[in-house]
N, C-alpha and C. Protein backbone atom coordinates (compact mmCIF):
# COMPACT_ATOMS: atom_id res chain seq x y z
N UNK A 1 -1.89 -9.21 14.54
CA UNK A 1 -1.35 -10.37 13.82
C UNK A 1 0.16 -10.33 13.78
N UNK A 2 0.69 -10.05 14.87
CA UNK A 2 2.06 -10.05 14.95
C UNK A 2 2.72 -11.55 14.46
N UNK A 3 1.93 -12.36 15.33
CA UNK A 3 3.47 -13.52 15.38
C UNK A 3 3.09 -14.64 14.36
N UNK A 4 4.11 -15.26 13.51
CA UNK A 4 3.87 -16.29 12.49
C UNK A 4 2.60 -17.17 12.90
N UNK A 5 2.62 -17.92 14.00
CA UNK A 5 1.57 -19.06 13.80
C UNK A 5 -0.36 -17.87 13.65
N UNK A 6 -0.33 -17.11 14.62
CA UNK A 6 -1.70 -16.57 14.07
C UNK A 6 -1.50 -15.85 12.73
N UNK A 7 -0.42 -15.71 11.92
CA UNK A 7 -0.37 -15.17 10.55
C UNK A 7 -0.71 -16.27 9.86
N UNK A 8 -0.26 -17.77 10.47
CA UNK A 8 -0.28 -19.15 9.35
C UNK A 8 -1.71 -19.09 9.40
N UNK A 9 -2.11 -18.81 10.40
CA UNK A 9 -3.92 -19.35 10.22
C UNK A 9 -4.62 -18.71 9.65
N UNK A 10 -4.59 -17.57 9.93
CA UNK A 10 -5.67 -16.71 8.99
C UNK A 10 -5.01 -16.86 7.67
N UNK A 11 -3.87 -17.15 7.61
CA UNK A 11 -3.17 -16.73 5.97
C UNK A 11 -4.21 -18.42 5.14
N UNK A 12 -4.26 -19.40 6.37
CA UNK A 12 -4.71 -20.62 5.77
C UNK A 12 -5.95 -20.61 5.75
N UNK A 13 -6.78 -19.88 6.60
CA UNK A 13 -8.32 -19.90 6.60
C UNK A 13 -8.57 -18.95 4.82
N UNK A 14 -7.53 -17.70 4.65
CA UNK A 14 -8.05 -17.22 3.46
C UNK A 14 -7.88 -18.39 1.91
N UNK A 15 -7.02 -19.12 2.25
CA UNK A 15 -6.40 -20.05 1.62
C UNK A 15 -7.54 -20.86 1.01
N UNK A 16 -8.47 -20.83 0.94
CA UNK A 16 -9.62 -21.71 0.97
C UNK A 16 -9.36 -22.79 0.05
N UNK A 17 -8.72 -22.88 -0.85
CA UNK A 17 -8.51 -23.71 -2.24
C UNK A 17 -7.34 -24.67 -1.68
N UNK A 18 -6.59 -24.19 -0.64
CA UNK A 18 -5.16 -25.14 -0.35
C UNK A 18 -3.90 -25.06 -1.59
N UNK A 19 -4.23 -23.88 -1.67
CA UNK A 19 -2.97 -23.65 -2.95
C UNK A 19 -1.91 -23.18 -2.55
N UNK A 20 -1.62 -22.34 -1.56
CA UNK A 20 -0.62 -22.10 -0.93
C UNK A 20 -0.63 -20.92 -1.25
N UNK A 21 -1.42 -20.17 -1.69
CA UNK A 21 -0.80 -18.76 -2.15
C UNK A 21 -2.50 -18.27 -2.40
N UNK A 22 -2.95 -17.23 -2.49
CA UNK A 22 -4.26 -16.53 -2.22
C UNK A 22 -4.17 -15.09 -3.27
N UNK A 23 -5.41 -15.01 -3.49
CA UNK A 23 -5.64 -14.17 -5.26
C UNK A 23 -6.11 -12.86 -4.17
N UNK A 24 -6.10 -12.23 -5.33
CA UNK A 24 -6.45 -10.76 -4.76
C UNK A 24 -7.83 -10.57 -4.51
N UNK A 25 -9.07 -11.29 -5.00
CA UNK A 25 -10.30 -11.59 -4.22
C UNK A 25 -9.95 -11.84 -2.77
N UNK A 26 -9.42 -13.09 -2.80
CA UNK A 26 -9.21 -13.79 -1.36
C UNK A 26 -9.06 -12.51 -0.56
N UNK A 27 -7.74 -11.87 -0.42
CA UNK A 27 -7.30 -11.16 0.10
C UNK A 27 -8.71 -9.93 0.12
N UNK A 28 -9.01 -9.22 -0.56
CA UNK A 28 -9.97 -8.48 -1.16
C UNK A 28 -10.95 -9.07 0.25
N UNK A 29 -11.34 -10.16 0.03
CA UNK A 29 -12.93 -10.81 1.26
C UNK A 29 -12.20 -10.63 2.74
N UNK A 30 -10.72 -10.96 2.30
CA UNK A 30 -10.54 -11.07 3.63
C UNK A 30 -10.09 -9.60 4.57
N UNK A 31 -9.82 -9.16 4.41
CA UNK A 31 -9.70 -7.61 4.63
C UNK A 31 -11.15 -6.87 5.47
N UNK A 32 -11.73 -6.97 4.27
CA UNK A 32 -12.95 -6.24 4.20
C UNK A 32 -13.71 -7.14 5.82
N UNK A 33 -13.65 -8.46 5.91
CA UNK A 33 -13.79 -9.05 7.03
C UNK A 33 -13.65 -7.71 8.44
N UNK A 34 -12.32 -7.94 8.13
CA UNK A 34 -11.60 -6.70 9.50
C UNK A 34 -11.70 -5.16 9.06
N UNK A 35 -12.74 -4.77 8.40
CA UNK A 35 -13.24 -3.51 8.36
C UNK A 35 -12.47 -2.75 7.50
N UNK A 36 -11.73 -3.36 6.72
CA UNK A 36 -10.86 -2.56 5.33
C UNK A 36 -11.11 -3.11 4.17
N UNK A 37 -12.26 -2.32 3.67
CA UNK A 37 -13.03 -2.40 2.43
C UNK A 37 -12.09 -1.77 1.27
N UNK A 38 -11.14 -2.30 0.59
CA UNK A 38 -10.96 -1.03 -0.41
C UNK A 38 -11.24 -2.23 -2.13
N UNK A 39 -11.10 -1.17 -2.80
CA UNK A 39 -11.37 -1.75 -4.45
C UNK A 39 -9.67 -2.77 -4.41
N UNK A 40 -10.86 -4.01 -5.42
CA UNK A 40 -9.51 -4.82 -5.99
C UNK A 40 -8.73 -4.14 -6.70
N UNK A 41 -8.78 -3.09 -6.99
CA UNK A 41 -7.53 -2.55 -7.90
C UNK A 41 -6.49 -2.13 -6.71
N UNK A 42 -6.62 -1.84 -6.01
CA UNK A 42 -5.79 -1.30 -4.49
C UNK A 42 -5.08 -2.64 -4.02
N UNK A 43 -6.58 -3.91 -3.84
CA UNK A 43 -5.76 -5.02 -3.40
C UNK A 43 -4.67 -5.91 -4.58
N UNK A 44 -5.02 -5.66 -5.39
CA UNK A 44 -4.00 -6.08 -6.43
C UNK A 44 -2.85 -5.69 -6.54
N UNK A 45 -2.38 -4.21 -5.96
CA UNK A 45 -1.64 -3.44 -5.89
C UNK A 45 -0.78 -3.81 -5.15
N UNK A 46 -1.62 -4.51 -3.75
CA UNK A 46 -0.79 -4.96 -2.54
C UNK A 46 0.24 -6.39 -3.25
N UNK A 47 -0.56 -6.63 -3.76
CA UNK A 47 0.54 -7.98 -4.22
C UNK A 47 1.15 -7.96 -5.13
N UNK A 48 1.36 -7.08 -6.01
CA UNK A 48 1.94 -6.71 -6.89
C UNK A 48 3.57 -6.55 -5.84
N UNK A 49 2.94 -5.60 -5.08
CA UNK A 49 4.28 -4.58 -3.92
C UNK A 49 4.64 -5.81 -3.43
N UNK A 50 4.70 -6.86 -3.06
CA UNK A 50 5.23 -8.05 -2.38
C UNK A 50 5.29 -9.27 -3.05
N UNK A 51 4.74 -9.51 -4.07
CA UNK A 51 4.77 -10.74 -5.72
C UNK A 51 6.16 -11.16 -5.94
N UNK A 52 7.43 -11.57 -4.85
CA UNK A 52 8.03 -11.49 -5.15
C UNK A 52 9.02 -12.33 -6.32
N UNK A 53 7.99 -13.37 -6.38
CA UNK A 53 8.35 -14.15 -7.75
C UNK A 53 7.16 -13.97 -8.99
N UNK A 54 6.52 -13.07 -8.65
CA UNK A 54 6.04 -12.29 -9.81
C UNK A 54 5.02 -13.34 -10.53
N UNK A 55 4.11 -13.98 -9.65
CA UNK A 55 3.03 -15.04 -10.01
C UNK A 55 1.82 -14.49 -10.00
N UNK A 56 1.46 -13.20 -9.35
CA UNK A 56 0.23 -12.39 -9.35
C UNK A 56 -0.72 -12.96 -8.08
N UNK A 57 0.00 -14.27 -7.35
CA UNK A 57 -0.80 -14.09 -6.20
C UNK A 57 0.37 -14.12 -4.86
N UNK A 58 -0.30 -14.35 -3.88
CA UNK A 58 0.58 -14.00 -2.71
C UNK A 58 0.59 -15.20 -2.18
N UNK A 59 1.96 -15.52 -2.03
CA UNK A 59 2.17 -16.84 -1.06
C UNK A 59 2.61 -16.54 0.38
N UNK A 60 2.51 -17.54 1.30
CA UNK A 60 2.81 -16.80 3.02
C UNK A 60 3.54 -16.16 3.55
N UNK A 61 4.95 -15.94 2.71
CA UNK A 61 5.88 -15.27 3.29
C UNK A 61 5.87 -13.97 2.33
N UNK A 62 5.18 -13.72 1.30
CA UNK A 62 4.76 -12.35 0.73
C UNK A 62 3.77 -11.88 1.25
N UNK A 63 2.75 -12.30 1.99
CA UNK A 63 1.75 -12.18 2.88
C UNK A 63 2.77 -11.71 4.15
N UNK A 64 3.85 -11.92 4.65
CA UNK A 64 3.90 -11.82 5.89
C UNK A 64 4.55 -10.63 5.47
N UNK A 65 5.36 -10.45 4.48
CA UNK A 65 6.16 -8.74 3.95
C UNK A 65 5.19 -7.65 4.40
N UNK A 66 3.65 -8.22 3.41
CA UNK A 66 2.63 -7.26 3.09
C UNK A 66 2.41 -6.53 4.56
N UNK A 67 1.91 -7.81 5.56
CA UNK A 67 1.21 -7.86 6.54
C UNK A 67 2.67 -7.25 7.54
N UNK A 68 3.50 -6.72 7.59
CA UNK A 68 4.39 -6.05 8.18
C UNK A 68 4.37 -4.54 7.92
N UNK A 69 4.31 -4.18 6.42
CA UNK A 69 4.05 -3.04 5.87
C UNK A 69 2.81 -2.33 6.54
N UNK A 70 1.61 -2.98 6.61
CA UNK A 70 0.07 -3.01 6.43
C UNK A 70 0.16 -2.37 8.46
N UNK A 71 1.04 -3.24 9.15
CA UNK A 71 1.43 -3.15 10.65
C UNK A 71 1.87 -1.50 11.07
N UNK A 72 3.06 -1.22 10.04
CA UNK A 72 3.32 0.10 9.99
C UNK A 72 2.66 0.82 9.65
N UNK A 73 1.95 0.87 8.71
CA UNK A 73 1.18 1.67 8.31
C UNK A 73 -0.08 1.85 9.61
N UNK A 74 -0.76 1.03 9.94
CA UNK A 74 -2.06 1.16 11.26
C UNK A 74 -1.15 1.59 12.22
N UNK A 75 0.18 1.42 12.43
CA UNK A 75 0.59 2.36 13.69
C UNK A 75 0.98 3.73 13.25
N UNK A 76 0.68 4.25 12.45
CA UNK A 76 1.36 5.30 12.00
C UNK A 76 0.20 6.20 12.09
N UNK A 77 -1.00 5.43 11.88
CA UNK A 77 -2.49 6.41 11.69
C UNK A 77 -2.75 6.76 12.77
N UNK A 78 -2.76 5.49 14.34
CA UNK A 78 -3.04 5.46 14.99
C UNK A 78 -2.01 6.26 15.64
N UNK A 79 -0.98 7.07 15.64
CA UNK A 79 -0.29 7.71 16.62
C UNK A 79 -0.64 8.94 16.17
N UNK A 80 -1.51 8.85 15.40
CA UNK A 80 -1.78 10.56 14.55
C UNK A 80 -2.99 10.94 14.48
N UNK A 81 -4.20 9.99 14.69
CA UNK A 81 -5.67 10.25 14.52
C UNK A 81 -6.39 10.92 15.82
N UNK A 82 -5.83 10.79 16.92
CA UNK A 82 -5.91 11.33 18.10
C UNK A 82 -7.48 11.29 18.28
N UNK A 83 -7.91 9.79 18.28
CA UNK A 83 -9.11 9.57 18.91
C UNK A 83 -10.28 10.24 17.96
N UNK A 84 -9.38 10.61 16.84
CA UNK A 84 -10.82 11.68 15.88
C UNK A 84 -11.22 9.68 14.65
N UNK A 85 -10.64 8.86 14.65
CA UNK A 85 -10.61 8.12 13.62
C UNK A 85 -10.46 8.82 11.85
N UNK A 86 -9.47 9.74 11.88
CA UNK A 86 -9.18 10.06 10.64
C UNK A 86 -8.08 10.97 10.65
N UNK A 87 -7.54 11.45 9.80
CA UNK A 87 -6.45 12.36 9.83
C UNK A 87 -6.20 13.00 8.72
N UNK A 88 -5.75 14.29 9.12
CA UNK A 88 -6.07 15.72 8.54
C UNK A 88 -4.60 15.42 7.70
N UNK A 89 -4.55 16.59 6.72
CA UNK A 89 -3.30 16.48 6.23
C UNK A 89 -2.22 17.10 6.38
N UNK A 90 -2.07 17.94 7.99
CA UNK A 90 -0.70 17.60 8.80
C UNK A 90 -0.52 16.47 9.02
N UNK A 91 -1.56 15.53 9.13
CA UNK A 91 -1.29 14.45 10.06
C UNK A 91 -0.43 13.36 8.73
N UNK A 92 -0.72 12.99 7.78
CA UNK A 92 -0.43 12.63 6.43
C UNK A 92 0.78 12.89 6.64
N UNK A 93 1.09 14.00 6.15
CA UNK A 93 2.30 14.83 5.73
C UNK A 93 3.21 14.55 6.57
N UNK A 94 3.21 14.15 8.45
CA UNK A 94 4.30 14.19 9.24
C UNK A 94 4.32 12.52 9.16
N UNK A 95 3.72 12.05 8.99
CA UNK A 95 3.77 10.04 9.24
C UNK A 95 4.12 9.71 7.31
N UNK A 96 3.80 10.56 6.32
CA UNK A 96 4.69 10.46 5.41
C UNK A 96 6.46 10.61 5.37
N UNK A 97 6.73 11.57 6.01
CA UNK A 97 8.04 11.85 6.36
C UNK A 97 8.73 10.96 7.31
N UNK A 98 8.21 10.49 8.10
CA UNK A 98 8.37 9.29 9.05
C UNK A 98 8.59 8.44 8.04
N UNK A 99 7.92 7.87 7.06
CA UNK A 99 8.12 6.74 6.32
C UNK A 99 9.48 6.97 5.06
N UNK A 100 9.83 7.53 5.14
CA UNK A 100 10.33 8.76 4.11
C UNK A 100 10.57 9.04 3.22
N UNK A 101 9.26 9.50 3.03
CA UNK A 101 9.10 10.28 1.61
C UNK A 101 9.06 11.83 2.03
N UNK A 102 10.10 12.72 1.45
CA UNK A 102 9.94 14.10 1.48
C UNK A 102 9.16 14.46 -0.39
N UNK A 103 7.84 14.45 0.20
CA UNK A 103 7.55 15.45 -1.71
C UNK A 103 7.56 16.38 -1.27
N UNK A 104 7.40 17.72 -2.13
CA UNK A 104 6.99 19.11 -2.24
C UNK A 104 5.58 19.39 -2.21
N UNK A 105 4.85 20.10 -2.08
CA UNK A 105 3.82 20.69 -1.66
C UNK A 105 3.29 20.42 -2.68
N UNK A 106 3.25 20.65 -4.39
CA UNK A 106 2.45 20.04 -5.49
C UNK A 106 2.52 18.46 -5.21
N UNK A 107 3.33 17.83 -5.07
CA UNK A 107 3.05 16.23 -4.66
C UNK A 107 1.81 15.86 -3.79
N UNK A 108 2.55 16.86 -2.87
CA UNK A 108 2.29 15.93 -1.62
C UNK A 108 0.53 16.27 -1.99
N UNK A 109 0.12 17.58 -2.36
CA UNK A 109 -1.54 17.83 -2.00
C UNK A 109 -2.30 16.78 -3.53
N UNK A 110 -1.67 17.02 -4.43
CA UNK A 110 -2.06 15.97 -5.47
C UNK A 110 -2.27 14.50 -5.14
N UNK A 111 -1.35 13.72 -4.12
CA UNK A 111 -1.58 12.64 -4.60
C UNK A 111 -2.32 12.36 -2.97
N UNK A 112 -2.43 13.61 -2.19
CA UNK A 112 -3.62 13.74 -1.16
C UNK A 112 -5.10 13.49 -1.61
N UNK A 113 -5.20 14.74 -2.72
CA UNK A 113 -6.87 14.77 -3.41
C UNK A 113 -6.79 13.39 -3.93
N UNK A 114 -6.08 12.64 -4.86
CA UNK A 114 -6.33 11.80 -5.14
C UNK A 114 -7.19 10.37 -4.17
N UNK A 115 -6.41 10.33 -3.20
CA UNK A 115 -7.10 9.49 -2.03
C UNK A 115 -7.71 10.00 -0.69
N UNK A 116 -8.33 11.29 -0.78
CA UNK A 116 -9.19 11.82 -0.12
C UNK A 116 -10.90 11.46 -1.03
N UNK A 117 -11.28 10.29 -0.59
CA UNK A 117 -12.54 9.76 -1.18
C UNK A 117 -13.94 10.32 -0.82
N UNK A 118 -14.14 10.89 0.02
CA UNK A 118 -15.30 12.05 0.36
C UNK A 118 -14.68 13.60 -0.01
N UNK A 119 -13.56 13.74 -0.15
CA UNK A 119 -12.80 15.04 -0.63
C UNK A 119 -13.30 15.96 0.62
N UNK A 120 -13.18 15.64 1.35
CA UNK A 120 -13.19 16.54 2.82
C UNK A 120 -11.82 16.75 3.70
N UNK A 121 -10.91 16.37 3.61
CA UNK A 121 -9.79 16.57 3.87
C UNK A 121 -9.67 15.54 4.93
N UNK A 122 -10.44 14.57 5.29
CA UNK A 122 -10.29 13.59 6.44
C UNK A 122 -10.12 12.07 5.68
N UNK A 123 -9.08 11.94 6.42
CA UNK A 123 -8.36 10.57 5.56
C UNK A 123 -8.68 9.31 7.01
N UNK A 124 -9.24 8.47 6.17
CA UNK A 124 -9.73 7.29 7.29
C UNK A 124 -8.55 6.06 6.74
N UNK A 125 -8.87 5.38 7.41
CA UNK A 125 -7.20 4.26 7.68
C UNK A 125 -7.01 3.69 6.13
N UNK A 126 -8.57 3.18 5.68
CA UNK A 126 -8.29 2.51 4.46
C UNK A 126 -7.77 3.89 3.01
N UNK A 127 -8.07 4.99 3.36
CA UNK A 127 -7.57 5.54 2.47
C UNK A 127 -6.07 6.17 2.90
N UNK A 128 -5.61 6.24 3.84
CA UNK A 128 -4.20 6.73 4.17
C UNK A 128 -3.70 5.18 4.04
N UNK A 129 -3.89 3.91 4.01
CA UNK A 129 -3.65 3.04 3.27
C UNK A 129 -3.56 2.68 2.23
N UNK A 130 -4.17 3.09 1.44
CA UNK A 130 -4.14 3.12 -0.06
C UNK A 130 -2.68 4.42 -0.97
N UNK A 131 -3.03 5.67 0.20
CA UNK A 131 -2.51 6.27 -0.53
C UNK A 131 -0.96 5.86 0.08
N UNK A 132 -0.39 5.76 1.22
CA UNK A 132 1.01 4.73 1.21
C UNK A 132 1.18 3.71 0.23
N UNK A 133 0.46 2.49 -0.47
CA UNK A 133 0.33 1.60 -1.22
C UNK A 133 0.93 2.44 -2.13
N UNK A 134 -0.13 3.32 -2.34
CA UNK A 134 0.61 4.06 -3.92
C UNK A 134 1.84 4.16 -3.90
N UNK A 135 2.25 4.82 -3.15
CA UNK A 135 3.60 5.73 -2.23
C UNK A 135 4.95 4.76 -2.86
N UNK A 136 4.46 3.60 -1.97
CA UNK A 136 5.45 2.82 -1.61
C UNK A 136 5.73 2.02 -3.28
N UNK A 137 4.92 1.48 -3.92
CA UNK A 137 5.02 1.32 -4.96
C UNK A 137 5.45 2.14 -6.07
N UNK A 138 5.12 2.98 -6.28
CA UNK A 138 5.86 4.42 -6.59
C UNK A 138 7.39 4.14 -6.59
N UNK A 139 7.58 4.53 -5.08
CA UNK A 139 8.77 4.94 -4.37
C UNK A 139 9.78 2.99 -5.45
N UNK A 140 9.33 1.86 -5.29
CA UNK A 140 9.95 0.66 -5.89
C UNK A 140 10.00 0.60 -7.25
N UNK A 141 9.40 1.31 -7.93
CA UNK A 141 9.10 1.33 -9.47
C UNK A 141 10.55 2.13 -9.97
N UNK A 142 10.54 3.88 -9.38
CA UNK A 142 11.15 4.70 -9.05
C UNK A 142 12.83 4.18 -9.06
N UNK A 143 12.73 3.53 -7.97
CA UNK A 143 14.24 3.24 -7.32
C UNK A 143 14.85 2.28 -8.60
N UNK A 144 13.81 1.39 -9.27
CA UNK A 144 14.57 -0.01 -10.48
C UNK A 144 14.76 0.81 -11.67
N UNK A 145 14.55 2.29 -11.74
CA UNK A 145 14.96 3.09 -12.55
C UNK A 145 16.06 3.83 -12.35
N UNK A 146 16.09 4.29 -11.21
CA UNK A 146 17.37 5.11 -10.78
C UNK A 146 18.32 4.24 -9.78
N UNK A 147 19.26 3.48 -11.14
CA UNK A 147 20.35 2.22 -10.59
C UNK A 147 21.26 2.90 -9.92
N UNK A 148 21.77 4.32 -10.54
CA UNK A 148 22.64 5.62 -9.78
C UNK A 148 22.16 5.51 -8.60
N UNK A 149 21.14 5.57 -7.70
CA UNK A 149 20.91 5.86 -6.50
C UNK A 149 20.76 7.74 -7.10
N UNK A 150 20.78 8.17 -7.92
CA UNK A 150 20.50 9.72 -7.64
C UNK A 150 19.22 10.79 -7.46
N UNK A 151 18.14 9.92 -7.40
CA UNK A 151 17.09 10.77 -7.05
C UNK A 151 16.67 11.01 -8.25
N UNK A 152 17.23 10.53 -9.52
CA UNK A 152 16.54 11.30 -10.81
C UNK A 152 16.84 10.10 -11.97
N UNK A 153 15.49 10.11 -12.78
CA UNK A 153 15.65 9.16 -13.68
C UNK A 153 15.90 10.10 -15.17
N UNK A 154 15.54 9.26 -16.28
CA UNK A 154 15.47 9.80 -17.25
C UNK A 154 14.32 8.20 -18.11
N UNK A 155 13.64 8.93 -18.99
CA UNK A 155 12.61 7.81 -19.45
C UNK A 155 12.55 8.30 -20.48
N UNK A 156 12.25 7.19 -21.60
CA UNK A 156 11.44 7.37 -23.00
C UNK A 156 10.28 6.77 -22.43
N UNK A 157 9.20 6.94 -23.62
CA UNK A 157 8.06 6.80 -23.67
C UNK A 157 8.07 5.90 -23.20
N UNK A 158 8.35 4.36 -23.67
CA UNK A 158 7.59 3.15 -23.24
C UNK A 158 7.92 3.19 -21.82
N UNK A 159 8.91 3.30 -21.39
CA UNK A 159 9.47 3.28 -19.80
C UNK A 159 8.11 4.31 -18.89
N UNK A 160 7.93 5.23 -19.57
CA UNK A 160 6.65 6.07 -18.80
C UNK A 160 5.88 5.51 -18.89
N UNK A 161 5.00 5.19 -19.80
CA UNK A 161 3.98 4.53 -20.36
C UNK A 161 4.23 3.15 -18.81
N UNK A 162 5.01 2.05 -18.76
CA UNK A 162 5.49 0.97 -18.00
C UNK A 162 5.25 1.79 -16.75
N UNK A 163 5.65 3.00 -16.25
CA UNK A 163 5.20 3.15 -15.01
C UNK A 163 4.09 3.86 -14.64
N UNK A 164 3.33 4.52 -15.27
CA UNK A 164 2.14 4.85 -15.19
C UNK A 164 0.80 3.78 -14.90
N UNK A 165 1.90 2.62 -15.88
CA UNK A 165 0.79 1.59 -16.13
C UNK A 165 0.60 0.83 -14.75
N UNK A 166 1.85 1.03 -13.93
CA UNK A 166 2.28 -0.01 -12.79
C UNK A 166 2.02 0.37 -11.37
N UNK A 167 1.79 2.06 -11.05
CA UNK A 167 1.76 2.52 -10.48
C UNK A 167 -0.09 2.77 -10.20
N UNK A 168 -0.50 2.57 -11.08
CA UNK A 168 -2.28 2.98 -11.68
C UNK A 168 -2.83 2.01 -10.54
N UNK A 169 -3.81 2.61 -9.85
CA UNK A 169 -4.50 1.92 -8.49
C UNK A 169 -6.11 2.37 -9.33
């Protein structure tokens, strides 16, 4: 789904209502269509990360952000799954750094188990999708805290509380 006009169509076939903008069901049916089943709390997540006027659904050109992200991400699995359809967590760990996020070794295996959904250490597209989603949302929550640019915030409660709440898949 590279180029705008096959993005307008499917973005209009999910469109079903003609509203111009598509709920996280929509999105949710439509996914799962092309073999990426994950929970509406994940797809909600996605539009949250691209909502950029903050309406709770996705209109076409937040759809086309998403659907750029969503692009990187399937090439990132796919240069790393090596024909196994899943990936181990070297494979994670080096296409994380590619994207770039450097965590530390308590990060990085924590918020691994977290989206390792058979807990076998084999991460299939929709869950190395999910767990970037997190990532990346994270990583935007993160950054509107630290206006310094320094890598380090400082929070009271409600501010934690606000990102726990925002970050929660």
């Amino acid at each position: 789904m590279e180029n705008a006009a096959v993005l307008r169509e499917w973005f209009d076939r999910v469109d079903s209502e003609r509203t111009g903008s598509i709920t996280a069901t929509q999105l949710k049916k439509a996914l799962s269509v092309g073999n990426l089943d994950f929970p509406l709390s994940v797809v909600q997540q996605m539009i949250r990360m691209y909502d950029f006027d903050r309406n709770g659904t996705m209109s076409f050109e937040e759809f086309v952000a998403l659907n750029k992200f969503l692009l990187k991400v399937q090439q990132a699995f796919s240069d790393l799954e090596r024909d196994r359809g899943y990936l181990v967590h070297d494979d994670v760990y080096e296409a994380l750094v590619k994207f770039g996020f450097s965590l530390d070794s308590p990060a990085f295996y924590t918020v691994c188990e977290s989206f390792d959904q058979k807990k076998n250490g084999r991460y299939r597209l929709d869950d190395f999708i999910s767990l970037c989603i997190f990532l990346q949302s994270a990583r935007n929550l993160f950054n509107s805290f630290d206006t310094a640019k320094q890598g380090r915030v400082t929070l009271d409660l409600n501010q934690f509380i606000y990102c726990t709440a925002n970050c929660r898949i």
